[in-house]
PDB file of N, CA and C in Angstrom:
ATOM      1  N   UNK A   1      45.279  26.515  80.344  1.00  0.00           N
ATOM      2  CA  UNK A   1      44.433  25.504  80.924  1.00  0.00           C
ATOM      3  C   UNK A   1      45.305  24.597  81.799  1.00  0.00           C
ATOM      4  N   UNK A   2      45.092  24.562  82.818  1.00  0.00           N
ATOM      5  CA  UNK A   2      45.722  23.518  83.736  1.00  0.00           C
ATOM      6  C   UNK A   2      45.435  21.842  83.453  1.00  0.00           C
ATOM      7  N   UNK A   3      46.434  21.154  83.941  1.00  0.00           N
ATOM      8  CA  UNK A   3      46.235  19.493  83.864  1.00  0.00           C
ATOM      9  C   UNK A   3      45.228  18.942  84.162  1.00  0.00           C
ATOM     10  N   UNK A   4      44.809  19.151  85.305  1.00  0.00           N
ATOM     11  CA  UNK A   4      43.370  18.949  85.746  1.00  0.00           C
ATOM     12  C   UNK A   4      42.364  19.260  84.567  1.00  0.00           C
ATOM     13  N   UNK A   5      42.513  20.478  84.079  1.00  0.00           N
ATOM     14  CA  UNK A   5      41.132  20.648  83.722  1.00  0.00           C
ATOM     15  C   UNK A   5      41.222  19.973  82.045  1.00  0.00           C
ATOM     16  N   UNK A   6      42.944  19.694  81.384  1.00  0.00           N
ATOM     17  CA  UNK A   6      42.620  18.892  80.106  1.00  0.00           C
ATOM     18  C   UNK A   6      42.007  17.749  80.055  1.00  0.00           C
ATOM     19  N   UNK A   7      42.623  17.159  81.574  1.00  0.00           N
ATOM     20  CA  UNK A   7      42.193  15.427  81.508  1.00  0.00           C
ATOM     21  C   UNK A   7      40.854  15.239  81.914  1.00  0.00           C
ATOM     22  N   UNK A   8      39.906  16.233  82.088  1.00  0.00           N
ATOM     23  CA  UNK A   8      38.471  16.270  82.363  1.00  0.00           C
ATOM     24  C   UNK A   8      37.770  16.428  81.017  1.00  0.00           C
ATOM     25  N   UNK A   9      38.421  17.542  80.577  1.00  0.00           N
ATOM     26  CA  UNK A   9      38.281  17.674  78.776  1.00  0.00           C
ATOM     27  C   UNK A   9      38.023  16.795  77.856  1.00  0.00           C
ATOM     28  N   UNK A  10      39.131  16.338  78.112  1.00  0.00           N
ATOM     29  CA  UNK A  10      39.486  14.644  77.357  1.00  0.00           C
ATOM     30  C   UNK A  10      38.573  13.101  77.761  1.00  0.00           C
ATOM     31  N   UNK A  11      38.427  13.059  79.185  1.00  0.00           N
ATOM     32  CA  UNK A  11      37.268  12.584  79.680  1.00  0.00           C
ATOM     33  C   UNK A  11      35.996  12.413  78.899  1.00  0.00           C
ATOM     34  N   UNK A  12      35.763  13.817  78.641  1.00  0.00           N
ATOM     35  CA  UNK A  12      34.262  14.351  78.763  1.00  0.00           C
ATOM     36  C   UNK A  12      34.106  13.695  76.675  1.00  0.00           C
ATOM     37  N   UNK A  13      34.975  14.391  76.414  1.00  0.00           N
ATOM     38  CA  UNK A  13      35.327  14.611  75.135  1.00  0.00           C
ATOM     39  C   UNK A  13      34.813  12.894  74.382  1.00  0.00           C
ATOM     40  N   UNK A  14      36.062  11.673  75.415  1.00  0.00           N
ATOM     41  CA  UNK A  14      35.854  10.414  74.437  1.00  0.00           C
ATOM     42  C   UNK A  14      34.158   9.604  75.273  1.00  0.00           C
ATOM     43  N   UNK A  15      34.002  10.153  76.216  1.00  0.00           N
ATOM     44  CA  UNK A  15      32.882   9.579  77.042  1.00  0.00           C
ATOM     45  C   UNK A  15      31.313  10.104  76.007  1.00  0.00           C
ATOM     46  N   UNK A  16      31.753  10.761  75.308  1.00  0.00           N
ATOM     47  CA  UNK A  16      30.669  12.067  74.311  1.00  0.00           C
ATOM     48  C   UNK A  16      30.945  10.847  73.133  1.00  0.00           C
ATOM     49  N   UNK A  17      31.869  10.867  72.411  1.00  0.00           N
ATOM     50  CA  UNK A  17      32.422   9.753  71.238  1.00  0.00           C
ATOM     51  C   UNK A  17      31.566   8.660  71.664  1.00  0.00           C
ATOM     52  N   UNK A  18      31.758   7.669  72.894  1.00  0.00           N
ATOM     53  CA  UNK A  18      31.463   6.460  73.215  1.00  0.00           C
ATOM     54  C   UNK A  18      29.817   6.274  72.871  1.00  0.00           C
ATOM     55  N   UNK A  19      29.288   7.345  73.438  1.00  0.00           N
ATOM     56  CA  UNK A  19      28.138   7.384  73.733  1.00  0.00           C
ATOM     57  C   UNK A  19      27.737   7.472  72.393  1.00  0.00           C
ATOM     58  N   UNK A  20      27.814   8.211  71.294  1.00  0.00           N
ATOM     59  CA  UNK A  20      27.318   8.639  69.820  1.00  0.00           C
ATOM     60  C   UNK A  20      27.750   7.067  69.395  1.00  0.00           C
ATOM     61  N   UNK A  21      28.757   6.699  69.276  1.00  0.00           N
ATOM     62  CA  UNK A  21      28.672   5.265  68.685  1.00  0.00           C
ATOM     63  C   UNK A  21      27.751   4.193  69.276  1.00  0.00           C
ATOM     64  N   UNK A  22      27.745   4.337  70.274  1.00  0.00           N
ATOM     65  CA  UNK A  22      26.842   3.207  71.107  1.00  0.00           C
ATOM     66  C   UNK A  22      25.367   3.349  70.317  1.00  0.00           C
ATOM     67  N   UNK A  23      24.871   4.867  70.408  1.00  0.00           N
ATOM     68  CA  UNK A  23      23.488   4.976  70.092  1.00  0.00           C
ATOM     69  C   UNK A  23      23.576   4.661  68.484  1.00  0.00           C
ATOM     70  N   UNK A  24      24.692   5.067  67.788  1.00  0.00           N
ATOM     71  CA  UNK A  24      24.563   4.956  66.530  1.00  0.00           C
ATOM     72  C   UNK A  24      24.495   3.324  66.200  1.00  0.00           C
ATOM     73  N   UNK A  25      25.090   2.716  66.647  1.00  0.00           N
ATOM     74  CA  UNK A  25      25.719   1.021  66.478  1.00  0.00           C
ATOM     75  C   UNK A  25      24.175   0.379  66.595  1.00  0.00           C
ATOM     76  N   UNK A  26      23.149   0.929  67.824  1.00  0.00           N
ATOM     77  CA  UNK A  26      22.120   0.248  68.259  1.00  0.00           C
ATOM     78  C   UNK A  26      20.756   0.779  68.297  1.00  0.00           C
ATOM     79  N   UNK A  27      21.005   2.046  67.830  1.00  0.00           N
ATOM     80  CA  UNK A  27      19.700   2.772  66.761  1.00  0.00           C
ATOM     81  C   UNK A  27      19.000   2.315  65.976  1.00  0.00           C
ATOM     82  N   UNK A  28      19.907   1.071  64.772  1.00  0.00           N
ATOM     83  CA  UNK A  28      18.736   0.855  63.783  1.00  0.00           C
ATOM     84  C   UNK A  28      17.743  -0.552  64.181  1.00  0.00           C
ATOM     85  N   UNK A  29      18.671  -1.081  65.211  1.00  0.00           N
ATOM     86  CA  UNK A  29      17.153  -2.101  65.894  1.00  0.00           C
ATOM     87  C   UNK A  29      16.248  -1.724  67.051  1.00  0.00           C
ATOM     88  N   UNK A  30      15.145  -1.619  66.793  1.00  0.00           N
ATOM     89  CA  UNK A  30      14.074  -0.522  67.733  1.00  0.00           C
ATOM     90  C   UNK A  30      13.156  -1.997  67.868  1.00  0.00           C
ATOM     91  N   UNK A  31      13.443  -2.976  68.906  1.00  0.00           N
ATOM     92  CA  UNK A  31      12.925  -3.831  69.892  1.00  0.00           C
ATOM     93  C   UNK A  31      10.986  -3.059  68.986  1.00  0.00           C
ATOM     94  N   UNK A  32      10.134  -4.166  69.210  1.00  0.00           N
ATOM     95  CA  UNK A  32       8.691  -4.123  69.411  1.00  0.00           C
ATOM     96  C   UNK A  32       7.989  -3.847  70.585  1.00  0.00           C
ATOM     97  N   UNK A  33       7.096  -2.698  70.961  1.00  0.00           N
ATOM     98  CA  UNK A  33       6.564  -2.987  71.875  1.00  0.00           C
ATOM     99  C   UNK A  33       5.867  -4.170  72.250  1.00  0.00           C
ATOM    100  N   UNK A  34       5.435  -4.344  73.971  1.00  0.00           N
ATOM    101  CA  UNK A  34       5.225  -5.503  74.221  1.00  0.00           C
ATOM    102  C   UNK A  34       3.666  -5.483  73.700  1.00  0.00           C
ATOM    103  N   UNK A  35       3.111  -4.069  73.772  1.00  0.00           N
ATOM    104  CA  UNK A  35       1.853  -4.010  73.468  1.00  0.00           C
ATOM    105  C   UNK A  35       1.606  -4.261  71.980  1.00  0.00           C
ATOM    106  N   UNK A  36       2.712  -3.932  70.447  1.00  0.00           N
ATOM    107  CA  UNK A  36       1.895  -4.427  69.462  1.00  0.00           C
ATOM    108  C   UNK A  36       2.402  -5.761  69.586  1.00  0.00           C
ATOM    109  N   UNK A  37       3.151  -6.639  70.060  1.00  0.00           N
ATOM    110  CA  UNK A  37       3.234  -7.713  70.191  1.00  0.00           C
ATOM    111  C   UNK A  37       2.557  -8.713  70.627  1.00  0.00           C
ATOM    112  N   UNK A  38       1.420  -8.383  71.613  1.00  0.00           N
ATOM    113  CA  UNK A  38       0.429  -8.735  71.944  1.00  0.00           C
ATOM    114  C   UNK A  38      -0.656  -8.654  71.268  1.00  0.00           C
ATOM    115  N   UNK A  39      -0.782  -7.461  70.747  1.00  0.00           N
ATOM    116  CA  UNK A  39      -2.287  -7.376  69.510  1.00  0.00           C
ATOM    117  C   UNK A  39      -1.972  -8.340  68.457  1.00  0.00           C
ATOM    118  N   UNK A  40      -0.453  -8.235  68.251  1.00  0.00           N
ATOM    119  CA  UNK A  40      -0.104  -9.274  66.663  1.00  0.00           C
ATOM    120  C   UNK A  40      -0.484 -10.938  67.554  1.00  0.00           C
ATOM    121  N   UNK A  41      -0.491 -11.055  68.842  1.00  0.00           N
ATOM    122  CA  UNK A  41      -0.617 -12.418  68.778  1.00  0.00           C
ATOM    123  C   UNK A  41      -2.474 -12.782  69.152  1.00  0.00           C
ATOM    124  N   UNK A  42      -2.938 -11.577  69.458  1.00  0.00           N
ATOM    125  CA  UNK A  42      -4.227 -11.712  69.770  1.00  0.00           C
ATOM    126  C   UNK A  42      -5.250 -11.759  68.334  1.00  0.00           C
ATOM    127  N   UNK A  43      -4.823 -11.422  67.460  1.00  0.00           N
ATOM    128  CA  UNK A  43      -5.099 -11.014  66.034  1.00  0.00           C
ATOM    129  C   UNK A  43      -4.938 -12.396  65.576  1.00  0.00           C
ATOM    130  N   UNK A  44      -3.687 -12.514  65.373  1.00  0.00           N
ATOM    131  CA  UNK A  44      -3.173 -14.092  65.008  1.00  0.00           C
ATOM    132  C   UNK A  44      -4.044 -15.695  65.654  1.00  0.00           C
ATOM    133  N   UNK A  45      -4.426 -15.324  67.048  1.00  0.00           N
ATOM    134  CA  UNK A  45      -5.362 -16.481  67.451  1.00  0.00           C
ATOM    135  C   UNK A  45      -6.773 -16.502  67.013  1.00  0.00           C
ATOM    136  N   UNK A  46      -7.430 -14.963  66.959  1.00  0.00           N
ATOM    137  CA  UNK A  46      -8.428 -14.727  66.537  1.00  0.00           C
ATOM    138  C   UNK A  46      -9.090 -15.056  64.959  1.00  0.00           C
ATOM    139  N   UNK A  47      -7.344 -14.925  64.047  1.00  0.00           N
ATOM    140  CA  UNK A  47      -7.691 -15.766  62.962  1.00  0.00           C
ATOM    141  C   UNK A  47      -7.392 -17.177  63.077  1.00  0.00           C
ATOM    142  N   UNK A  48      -6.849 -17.523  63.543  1.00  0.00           N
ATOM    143  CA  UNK A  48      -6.679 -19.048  63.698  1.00  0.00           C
ATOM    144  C   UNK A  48      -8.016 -19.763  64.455  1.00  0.00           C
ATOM    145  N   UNK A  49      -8.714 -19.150  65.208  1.00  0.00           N
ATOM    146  CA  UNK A  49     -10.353 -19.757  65.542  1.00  0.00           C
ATOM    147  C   UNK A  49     -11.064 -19.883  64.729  1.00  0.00           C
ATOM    148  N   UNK A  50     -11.080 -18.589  64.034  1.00  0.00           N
ATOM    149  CA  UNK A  50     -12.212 -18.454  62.606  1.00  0.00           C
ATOM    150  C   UNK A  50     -12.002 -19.749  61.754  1.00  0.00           C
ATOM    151  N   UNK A  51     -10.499 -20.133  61.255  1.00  0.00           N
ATOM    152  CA  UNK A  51     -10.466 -20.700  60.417  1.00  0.00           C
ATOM    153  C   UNK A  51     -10.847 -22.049  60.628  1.00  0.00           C
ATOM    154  N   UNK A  52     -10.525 -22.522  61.862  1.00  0.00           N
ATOM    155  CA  UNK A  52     -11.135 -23.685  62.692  1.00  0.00           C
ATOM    156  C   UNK A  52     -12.308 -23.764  62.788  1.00  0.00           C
ATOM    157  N   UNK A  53     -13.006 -23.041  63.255  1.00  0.00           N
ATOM    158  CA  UNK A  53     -14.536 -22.613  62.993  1.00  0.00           C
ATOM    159  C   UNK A  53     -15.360 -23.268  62.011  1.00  0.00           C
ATOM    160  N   UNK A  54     -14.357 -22.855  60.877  1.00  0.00           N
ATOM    161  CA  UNK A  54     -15.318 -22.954  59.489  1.00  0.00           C
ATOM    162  C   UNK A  54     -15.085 -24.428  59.078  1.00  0.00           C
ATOM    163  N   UNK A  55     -13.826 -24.958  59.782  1.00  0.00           N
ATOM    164  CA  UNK A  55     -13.561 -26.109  59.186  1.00  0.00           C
ATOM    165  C   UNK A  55     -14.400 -26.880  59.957  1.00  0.00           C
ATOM    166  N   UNK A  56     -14.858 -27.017  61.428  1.00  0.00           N
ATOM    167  CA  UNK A  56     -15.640 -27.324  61.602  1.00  0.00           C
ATOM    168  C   UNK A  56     -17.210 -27.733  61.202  1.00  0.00           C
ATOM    169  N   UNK A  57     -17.661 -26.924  61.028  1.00  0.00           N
ATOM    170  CA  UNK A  57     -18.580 -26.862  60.593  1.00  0.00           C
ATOM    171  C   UNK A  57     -19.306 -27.752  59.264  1.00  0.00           C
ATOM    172  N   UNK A  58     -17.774 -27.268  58.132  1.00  0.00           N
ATOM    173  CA  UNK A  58     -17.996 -27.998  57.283  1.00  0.00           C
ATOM    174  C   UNK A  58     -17.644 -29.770  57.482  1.00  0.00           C
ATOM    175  N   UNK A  59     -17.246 -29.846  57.812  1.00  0.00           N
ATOM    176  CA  UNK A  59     -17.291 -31.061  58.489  1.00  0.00           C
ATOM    177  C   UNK A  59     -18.306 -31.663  59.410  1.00  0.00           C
ATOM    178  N   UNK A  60     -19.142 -30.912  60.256  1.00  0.00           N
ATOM    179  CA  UNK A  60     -19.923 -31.522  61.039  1.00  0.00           C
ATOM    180  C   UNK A  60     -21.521 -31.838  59.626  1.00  0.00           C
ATOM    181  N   UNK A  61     -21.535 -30.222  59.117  1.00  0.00           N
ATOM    182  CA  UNK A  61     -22.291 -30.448  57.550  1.00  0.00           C
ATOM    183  C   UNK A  61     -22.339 -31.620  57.253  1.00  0.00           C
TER     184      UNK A  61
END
C-alpha cells in the first residue's frame, strides 16, 4: 500500500470513529417535535379555559 493511500485510510478510518461517537454522545436526547409541542400547548390552554369556565360560572351562580 502506498503513503498516499494509508493516510486516506487513516483519514477515513478516525473521521468513521468521530462520527459513531458524535451520534452515540447525542442519540439519547431526541429534541420534541415542533408539532407535539404544539398539541401539548393547545391541549394545555384548552384545559385551562374549561377550568376557568367553570369557575366562572360558579361564581356568576
Amino acid at each position: 500500500m502506498t503513503f498516499f493511500k494509508k493516510q486516506w485510510l487513516i483519514g477515513c478510518i478516525c473521521l468513521a470513529v468521530g462520527l459513531a461517537f458524535y451520534i452515540y454522545r447525542t442519540g439519547g436526547e431526541k429534541p420534541e417535535s415542533s408539532l407535539q409541542t404544539s398539541d401539548m400547548i393547545k391541549a394545555e390552554s384548552s384545559a385551562a379555559k374549561k377550568e376557568g369556565g367553570s369557575s366562572d360560572q360558579v361564581i356568576s351562580s
